[in-house]
Protein backbone atom coordinates (compact mmCIF):
# COMPACT_ATOMS: atom_id res chain seq x y z
CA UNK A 1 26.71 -55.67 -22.40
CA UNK A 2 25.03 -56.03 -18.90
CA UNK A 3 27.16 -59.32 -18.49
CA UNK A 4 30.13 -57.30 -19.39
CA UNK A 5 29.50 -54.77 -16.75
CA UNK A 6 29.51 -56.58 -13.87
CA UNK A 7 32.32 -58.87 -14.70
CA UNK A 8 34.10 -55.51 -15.56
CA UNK A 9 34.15 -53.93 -12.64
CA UNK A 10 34.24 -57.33 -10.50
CA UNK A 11 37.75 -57.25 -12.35
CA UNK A 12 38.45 -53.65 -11.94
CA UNK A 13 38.02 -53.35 -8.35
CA UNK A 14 39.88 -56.72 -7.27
CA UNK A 15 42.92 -55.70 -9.09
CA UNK A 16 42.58 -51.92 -7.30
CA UNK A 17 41.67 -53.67 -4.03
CA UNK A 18 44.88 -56.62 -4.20
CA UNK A 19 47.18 -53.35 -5.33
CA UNK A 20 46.31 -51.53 -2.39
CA UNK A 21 47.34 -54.97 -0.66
CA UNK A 22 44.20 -56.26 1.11
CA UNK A 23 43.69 -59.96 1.42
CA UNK A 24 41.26 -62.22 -0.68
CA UNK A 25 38.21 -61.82 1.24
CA UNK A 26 37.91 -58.23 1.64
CA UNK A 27 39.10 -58.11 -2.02
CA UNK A 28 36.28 -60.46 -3.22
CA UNK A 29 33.46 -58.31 -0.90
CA UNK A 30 35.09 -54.97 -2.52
CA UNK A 31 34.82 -56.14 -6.03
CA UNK A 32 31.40 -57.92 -5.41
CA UNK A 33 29.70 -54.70 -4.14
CA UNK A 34 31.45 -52.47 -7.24
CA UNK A 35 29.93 -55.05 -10.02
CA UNK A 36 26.16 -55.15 -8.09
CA UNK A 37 26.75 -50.76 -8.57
CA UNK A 38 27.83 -51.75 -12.48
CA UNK A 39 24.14 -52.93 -12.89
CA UNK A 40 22.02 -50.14 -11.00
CA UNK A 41 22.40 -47.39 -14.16
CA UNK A 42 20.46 -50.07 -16.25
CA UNK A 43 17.73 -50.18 -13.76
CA UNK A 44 16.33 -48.20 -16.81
CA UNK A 45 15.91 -50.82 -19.08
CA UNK A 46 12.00 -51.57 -16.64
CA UNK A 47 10.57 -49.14 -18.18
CA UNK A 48 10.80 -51.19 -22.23
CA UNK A 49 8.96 -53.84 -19.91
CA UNK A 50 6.06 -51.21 -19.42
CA UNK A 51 6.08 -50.69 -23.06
CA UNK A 52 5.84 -54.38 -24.24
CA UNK A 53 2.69 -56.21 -23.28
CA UNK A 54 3.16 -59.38 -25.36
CA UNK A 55 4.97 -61.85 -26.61
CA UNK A 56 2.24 -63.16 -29.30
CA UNK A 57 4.04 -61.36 -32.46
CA UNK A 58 7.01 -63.84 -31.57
CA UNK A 59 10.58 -63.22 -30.70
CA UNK A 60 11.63 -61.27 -33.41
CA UNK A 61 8.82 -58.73 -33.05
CA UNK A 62 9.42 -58.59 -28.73
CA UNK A 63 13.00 -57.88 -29.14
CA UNK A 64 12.24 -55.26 -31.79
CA UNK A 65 9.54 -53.68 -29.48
CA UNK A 66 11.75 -53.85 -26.26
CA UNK A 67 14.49 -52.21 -27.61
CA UNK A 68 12.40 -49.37 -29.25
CA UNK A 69 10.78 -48.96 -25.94
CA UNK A 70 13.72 -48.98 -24.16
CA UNK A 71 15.35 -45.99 -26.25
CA UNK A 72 13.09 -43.77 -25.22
CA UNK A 73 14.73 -43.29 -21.46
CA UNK A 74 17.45 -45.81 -21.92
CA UNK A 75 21.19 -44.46 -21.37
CA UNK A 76 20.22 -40.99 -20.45
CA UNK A 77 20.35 -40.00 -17.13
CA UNK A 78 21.35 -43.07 -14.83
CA UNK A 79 24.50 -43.49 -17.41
CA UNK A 80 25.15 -39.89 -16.65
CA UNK A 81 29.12 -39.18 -15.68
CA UNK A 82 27.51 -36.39 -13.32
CA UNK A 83 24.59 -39.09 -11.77
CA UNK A 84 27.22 -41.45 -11.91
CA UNK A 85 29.54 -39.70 -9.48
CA UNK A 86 26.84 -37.65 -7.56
CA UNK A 87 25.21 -41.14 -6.84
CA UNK A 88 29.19 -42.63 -5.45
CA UNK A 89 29.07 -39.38 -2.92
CA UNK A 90 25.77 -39.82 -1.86
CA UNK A 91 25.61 -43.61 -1.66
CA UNK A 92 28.61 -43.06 0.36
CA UNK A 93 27.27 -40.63 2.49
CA UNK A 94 24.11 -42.49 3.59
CA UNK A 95 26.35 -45.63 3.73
CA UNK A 96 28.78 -43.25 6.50
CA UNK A 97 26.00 -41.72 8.57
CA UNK A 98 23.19 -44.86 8.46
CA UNK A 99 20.60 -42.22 8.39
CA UNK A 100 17.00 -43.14 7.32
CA UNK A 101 16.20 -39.40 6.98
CA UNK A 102 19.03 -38.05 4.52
CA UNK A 103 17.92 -41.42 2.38
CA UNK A 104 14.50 -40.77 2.22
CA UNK A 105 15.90 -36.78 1.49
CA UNK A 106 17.94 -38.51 -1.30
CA UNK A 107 14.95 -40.59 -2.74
CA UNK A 108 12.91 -37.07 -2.92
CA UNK A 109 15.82 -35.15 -4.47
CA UNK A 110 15.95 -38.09 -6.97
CA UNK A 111 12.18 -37.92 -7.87
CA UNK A 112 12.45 -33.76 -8.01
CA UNK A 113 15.20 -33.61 -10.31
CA UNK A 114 13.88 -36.05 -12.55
CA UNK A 115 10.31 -34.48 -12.76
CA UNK A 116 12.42 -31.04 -13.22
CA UNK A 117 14.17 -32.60 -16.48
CA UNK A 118 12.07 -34.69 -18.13
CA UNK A 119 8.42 -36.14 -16.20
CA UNK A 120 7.19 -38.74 -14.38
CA UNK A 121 9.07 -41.49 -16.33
CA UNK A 122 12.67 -40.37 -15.35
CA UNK A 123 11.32 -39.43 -11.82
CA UNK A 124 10.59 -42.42 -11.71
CA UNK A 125 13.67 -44.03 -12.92
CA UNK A 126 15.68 -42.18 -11.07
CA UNK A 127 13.95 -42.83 -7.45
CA UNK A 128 14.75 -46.85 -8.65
CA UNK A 129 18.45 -45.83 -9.44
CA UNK A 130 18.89 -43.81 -5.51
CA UNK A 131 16.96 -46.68 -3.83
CA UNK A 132 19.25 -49.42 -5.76
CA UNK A 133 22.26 -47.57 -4.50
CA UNK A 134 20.74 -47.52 -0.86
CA UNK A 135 20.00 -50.82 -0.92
CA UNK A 136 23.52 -51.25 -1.35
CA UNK A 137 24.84 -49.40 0.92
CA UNK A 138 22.56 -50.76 3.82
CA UNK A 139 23.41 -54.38 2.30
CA UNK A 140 27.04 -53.64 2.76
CA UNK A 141 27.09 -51.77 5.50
CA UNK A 142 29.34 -54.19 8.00
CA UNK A 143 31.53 -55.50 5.41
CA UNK A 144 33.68 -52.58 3.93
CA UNK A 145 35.00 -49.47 4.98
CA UNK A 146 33.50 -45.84 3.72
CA UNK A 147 36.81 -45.85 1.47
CA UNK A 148 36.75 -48.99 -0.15
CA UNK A 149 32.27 -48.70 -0.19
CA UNK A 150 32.84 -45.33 -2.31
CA UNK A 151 35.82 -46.80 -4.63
CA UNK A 152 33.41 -50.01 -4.84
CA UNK A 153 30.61 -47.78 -5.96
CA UNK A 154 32.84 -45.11 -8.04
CA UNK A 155 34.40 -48.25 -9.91
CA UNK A 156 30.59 -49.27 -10.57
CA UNK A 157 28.54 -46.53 -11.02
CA UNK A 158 31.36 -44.32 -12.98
CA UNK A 159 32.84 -46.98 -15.14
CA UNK A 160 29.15 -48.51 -16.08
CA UNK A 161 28.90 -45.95 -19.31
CA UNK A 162 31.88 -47.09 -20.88
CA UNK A 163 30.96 -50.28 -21.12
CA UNK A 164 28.20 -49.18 -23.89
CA UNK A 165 30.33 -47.53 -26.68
CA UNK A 166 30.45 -50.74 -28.71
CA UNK A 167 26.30 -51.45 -28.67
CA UNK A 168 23.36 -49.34 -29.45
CA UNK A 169 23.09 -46.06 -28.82
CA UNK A 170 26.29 -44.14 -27.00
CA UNK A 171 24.97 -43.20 -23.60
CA UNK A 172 24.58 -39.75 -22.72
CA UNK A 173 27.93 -39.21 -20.60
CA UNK A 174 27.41 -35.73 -19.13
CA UNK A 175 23.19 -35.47 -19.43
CA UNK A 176 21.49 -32.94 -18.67
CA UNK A 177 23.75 -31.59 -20.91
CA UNK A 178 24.11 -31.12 -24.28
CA UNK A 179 27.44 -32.04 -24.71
CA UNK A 180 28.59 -35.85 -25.40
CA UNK A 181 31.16 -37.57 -26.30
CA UNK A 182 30.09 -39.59 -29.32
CA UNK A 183 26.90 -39.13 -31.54
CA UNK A 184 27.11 -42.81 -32.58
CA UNK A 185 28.31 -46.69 -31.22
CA UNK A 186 32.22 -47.40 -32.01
CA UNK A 187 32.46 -49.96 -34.60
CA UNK A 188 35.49 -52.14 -34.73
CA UNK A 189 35.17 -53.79 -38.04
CA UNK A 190 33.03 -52.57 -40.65
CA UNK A 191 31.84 -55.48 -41.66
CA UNK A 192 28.44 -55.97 -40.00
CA UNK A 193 28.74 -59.67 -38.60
CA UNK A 194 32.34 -59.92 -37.90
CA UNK A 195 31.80 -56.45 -35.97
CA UNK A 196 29.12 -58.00 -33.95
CA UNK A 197 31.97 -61.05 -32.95
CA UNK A 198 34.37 -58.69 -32.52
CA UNK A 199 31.72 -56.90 -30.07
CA UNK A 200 30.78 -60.37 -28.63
CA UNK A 201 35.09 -61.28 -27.87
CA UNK A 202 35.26 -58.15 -25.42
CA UNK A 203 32.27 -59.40 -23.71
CA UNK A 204 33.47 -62.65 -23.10
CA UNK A 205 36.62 -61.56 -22.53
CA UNK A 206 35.57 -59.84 -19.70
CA UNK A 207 33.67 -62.89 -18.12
CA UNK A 208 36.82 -64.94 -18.29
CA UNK A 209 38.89 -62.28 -16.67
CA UNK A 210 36.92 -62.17 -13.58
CA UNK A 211 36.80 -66.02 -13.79
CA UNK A 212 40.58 -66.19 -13.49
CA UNK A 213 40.41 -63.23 -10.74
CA UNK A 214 38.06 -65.37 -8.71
CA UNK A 215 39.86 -68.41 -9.02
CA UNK A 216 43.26 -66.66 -7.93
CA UNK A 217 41.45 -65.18 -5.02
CA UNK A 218 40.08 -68.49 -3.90
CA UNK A 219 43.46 -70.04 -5.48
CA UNK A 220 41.22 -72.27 -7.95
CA UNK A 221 43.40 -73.07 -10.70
CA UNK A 222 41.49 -72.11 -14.20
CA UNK A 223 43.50 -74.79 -16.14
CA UNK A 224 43.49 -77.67 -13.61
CA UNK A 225 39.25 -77.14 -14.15
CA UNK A 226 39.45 -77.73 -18.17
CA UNK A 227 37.41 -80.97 -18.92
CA UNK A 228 38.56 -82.25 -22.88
CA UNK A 229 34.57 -82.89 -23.55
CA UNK A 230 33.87 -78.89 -24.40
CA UNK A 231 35.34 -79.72 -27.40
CA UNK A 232 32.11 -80.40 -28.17
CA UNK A 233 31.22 -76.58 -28.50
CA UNK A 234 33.35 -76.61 -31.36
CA UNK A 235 29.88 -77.94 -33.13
CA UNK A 236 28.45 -74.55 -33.16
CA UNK A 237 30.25 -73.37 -36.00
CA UNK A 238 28.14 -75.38 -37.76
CA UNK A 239 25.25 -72.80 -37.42
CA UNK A 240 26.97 -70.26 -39.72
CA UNK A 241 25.71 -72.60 -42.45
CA UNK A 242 22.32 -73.15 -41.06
CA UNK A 243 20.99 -69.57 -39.27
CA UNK A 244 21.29 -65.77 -40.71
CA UNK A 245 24.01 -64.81 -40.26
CA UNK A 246 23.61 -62.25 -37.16
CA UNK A 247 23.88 -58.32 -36.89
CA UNK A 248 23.78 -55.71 -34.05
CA UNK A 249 20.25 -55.55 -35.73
CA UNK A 250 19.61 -59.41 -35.08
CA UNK A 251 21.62 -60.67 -32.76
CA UNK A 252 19.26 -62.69 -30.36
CA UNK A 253 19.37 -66.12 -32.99
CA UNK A 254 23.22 -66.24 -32.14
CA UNK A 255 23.43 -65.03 -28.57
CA UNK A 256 20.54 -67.56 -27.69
CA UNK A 257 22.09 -70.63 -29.59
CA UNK A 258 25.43 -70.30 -28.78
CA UNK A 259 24.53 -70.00 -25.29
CA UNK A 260 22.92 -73.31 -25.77
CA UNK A 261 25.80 -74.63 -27.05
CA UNK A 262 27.92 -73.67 -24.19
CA UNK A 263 25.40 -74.79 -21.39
CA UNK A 264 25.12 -77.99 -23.11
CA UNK A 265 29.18 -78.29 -23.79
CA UNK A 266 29.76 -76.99 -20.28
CA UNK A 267 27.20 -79.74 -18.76
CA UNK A 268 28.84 -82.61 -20.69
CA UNK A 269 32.10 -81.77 -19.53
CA UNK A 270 31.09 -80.85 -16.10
CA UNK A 271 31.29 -83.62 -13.35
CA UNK A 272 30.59 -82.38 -10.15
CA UNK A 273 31.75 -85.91 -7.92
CA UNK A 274 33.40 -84.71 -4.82
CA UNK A 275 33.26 -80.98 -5.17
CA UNK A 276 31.34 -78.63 -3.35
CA UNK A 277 29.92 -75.32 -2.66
CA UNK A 278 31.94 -72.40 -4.56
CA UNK A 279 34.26 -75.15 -6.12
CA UNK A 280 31.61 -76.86 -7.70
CA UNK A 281 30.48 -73.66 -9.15
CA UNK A 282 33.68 -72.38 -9.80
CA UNK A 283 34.09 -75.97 -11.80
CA UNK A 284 31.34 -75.19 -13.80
CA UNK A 285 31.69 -71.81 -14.72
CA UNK A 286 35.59 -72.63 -16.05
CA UNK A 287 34.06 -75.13 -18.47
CA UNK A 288 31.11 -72.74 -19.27
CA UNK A 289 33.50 -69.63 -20.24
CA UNK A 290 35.90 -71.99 -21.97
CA UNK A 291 32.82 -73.60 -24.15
CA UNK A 292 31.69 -69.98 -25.14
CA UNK A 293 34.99 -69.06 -26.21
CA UNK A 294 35.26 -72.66 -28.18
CA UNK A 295 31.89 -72.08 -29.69
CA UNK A 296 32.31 -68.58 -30.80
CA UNK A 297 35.72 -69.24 -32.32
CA UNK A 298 34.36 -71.95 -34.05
CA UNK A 299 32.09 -69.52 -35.48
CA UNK A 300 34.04 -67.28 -36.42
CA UNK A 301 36.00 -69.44 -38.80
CA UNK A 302 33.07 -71.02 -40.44
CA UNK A 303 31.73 -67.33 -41.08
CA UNK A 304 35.45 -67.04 -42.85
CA UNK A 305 35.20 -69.82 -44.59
CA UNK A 306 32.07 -68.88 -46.21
């Protein structure tokens, strides 16, 4: 779900940001700097890399490795509710006051409360979490306000968790704690593969939402972008009858080939003649979200059919 996440909160912050009635650039900074926060809790995920020397075994056996790896520290303490919000404040705070000395105070207290709980490992994650959120803040420093940098960052940081209920293992929502929310993922459907779709549809969903949130901000039109040749993504349902058919377990075969798909449908339908800059990518990404969705649907009613 890291795609998710940062189309997410791109989303959620434009729409808070247009409420409030600011205009399309400041919208599009404010909901640019809350989906970089949505990724800085999985600044975790380095330390599977540190676990996971090879790729010799094959795919299979690397994913398998990774994500064992990755449990070990993975969703505990930077997708805290309490790190979440603690790291809004003090991002904010540093981002206010442009102080070298209270960051450097806030990349200590990072390391010191993560040797306290668990060792060197979430020290160590948590000083990359603090020093992500810096980065931030010094990054965005002349472009928003302390309000709209802490709602940017709140939005980001706080929503990030939620975004994990439907894969793997629940995060840890009020760690160090004992106390959590769930003790296991939430499954939509309980049939394995069409859960995994279902899974895959909110994802997606999200992509295209901040797709149509960027175009109305640059006042693209989504439909007027629509090239007839994705059809050709409708092919991939075709792999239901030729690949196993795919789990939370396995789900690399299908995320991998019906991105594929998509790249290839998006390509074919994509020409980029008199467009430029953020058009031309804007172009492009239209016919890339609208290809996924093609190609997934197409799956899903070849999966029926069998």
């Amino acid at each position: 779900m890291i795609v998710g996440h940062f189309f997410l909160a791109f989303t959620l912050a434009a729409l808070v940001a247009l409420k409030a009635g600011l205009d399309a650039q400041k919208t599009l900074t404010i909901a640019l700097t809350a989906a970089a926060f949505s990724i800085v809790p999985d600044i975790d995920i380095v330390y599977a890399f540190t676990a996971v020397s090879t790729f010799i075994d094959g795919t299979s056996v690397f994913v398998e490795t990774f994500w064992k790896s990755s449990s070990q520290i993975h969703r505990g303490i930077t997708h805290s509710l309490i790190t979440g919000i603690i790291g809004a404040v003090a991002s904010t705070l540093c981002f206010r006051t442009k102080n070298f000395y209270l960051e450097v105070l806030a990349v200590l207290t990072g390391f010191v409360v993560g040797m306290a709980l668990e060792g060197v490992v979430t020290a160590v994650v948590l000083v990359l979490y603090v020093f992500s959120a810096l980065f931030l803040a010094r990054f965005t420093s002349d472009r928003l306000t302390v309000k709209w940098f802490f709602i940017a960052a709140f939005i980001g940081l706080v929503g990030h968790p939620f975004g994990d209920l439907f894969t793997g293992t629940p995060p840890r929502f009020l760690y160090p704690l004992s106390l959590n929310f769930l003790t296991g993922r939430i499954v939509l459907v309980g049939q394995p593969v069409l859960n995994l779709l279902a899974v895959f549809f909110i994802e997606l969903s999200t992509v295209i939402a901040a797709v149509f949130c960027f175009g109305y901000l640059k006042k693209f039109s989504f439909r007027d972008q629509l090239n007839g040749k994705i059809l050709f993504s409708c092919f991939f349902g075709l792999t239901a009858f030729l690949i196993q058919a795919p789990t939370h377990e396995s789900s690399y075969q299908f995320v991998y080939s019906l991105v594929g798909f998509s790249l290839l449908g998006s390509g074919t339908a994509t020409s980029l003649s008199g467009r430029t800059g953020v058009e031309r990518n804007y172009f492009f990404a239209v016919n890339l979200v609208s290809a996924a969705a093609l190609a997934s649907v197409s799956y899903l009613a070849a999966y029926l059919l069998l």
